[in-house]
C-alpha atoms as a PDB file:
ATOM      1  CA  UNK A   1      -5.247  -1.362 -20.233  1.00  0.00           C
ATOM      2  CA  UNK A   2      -3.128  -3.036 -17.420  1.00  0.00           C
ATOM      3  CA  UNK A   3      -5.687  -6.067 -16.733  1.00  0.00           C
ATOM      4  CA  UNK A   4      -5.868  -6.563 -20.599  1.00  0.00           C
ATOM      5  CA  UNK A   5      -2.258  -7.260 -21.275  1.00  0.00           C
ATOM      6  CA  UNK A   6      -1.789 -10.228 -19.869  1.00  0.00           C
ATOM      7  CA  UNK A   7      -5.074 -10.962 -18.359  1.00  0.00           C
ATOM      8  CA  UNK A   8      -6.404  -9.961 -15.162  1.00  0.00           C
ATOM      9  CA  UNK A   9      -4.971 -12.655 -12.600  1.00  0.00           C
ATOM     10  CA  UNK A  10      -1.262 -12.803 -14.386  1.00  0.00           C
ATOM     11  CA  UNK A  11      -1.121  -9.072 -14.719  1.00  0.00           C
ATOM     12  CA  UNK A  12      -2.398  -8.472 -11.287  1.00  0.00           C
ATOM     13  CA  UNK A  13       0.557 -11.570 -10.272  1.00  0.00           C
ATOM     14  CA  UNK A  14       3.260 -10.165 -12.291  1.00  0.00           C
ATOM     15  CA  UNK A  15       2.568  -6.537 -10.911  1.00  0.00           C
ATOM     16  CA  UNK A  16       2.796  -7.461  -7.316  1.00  0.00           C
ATOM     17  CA  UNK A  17       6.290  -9.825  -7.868  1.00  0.00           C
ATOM     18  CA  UNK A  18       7.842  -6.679  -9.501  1.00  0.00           C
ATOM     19  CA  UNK A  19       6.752  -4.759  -6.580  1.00  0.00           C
ATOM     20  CA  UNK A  20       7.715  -7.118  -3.790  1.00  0.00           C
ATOM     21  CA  UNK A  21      11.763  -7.138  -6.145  1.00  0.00           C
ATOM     22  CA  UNK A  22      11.493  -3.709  -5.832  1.00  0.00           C
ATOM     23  CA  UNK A  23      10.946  -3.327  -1.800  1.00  0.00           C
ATOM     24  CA  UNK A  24      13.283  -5.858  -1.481  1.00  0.00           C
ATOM     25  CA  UNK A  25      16.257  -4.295  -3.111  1.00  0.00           C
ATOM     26  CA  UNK A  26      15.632  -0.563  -1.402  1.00  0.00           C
ATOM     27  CA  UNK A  27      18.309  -1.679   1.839  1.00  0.00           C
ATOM     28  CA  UNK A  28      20.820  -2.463  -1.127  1.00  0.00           C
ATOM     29  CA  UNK A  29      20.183   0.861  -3.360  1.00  0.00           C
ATOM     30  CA  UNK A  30      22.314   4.130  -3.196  1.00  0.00           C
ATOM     31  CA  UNK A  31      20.175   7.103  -3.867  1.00  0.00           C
ATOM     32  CA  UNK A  32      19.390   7.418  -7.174  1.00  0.00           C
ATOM     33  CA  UNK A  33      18.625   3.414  -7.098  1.00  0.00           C
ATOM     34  CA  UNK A  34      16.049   4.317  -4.164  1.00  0.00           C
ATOM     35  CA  UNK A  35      14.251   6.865  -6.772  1.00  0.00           C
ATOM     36  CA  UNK A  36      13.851   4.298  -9.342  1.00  0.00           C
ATOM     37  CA  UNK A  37      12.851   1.682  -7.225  1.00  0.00           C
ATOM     38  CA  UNK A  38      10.184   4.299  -5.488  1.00  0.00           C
ATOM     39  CA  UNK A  39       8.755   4.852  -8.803  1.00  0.00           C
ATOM     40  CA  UNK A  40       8.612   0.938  -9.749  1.00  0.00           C
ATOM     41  CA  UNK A  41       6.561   0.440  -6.615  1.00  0.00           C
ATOM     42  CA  UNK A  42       4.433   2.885  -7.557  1.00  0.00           C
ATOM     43  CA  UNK A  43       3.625   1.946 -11.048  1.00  0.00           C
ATOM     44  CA  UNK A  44       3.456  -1.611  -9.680  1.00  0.00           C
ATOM     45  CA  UNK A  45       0.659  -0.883  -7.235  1.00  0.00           C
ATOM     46  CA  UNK A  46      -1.395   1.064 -10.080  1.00  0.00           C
ATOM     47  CA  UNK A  47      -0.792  -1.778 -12.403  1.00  0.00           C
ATOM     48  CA  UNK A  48      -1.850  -4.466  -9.840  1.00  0.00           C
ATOM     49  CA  UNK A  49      -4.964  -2.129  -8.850  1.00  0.00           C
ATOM     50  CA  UNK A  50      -6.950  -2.412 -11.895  1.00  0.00           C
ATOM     51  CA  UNK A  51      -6.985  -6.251 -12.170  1.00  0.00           C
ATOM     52  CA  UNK A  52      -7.464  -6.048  -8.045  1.00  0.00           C
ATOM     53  CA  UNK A  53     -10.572  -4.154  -8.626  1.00  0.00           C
ATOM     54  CA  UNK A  54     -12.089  -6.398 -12.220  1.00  0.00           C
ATOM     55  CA  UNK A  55     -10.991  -9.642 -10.554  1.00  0.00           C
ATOM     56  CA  UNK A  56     -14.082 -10.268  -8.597  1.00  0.00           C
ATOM     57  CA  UNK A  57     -16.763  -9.025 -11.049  1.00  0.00           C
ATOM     58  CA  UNK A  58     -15.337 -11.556 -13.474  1.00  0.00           C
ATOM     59  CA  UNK A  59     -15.921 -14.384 -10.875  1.00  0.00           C
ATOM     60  CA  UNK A  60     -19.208 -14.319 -11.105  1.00  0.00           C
ATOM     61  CA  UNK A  61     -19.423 -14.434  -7.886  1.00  0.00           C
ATOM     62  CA  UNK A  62     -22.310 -13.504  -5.141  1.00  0.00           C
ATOM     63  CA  UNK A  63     -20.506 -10.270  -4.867  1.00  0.00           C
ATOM     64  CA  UNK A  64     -22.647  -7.245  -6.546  1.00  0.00           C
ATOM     65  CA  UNK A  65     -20.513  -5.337  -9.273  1.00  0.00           C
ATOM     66  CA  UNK A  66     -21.508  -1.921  -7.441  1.00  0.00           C
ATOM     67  CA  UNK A  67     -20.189  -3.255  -4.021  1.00  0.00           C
ATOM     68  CA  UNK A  68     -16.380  -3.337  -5.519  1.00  0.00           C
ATOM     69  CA  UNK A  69     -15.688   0.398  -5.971  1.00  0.00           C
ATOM     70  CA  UNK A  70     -18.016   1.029  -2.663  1.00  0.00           C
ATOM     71  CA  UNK A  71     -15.392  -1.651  -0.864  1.00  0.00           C
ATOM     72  CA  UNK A  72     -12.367  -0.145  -2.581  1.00  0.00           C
ATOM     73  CA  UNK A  73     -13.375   3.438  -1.579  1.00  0.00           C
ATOM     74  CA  UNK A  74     -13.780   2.417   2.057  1.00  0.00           C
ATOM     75  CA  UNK A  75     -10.325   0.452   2.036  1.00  0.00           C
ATOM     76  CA  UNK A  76      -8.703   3.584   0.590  1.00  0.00           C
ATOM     77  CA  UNK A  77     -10.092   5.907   3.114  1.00  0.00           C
ATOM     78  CA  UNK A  78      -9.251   3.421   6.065  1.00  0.00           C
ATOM     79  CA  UNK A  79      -5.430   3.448   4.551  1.00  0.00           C
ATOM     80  CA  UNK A  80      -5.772   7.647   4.112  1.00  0.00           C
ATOM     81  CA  UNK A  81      -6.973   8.380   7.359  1.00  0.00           C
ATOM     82  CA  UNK A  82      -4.679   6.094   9.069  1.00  0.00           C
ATOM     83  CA  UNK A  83      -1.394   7.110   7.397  1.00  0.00           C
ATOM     84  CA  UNK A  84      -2.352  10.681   8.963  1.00  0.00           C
ATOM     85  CA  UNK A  85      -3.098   9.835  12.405  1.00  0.00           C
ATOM     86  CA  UNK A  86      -0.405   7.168  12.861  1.00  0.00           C
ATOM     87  CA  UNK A  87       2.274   9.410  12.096  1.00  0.00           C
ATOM     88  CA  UNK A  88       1.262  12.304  14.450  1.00  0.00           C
ATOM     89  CA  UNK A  89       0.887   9.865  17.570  1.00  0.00           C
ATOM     90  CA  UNK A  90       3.949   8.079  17.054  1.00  0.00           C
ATOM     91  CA  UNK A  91       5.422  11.426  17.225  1.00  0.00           C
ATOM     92  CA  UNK A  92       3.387  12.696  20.157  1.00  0.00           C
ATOM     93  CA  UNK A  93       4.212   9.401  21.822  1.00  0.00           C
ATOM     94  CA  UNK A  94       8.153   9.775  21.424  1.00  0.00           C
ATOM     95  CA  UNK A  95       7.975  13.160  21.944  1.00  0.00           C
ATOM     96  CA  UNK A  96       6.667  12.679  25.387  1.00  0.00           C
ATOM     97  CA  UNK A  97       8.814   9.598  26.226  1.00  0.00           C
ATOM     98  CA  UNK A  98      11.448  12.073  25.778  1.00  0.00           C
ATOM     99  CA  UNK A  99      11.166  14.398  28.140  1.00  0.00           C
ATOM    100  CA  UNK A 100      10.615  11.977  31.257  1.00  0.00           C
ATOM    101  CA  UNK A 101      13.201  11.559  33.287  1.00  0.00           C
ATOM    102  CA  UNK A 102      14.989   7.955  34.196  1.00  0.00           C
ATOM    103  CA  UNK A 103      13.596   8.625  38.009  1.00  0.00           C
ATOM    104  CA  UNK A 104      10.106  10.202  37.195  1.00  0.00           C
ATOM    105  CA  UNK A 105       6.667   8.505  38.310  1.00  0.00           C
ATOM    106  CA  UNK A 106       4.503   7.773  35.017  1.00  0.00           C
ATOM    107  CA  UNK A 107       1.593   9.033  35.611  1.00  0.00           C
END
């Protein structure tokens, strides 16, 4: 329904400028502000995903229609995967850092 409101490229447009207003304003929000912007970037990115995913089989490009989802899937799991493993080796990596002393080798 999102990429047939407007049309896919000014919907998909219009999406990401209310998202990038919203990320924007978070350093200048009190709490309850943070909420609402939280869920405005949220509702953002699933209205700018549909036209991001219809946008090149309308193209008429080389691209295969089958090879969008395939793509999308892959760039989803990529993003998944790495928002679990960067966290936990940040925090292994501080929590290490911590415990050397000023004088120790590093080894």
């Amino acid at each position: 329904m999102t990429d047939r409101a407007l049309g896919a490229v000014p919907t998909f447009l219009a999406a990401l400028v209310l998202e990038a207003i919203a990320f924007l304003l978070i350093p200048c929000l009190g709490l309850y502000g943070v909420e609402i912007a939280a869920a405005t970037i949220g509702a953002a990115g699933i209205a700018a995903f549909v036209p991001f995913v219809t946008i090149p089989g309308q193209q008429g490009s080389v691209v295969h229609i089958s090879a969008i989802p395939t793509a999308v899937g892959l760039m989803l799991t990529i993003a998944a995967v790495g928002g679990a493993v960067v966290p936990h080796c940040s925090a292994e990596s501080q929590a290490i850092s911590a415990f050397r002393r000023p004088g120790a080798s590093r080894v």
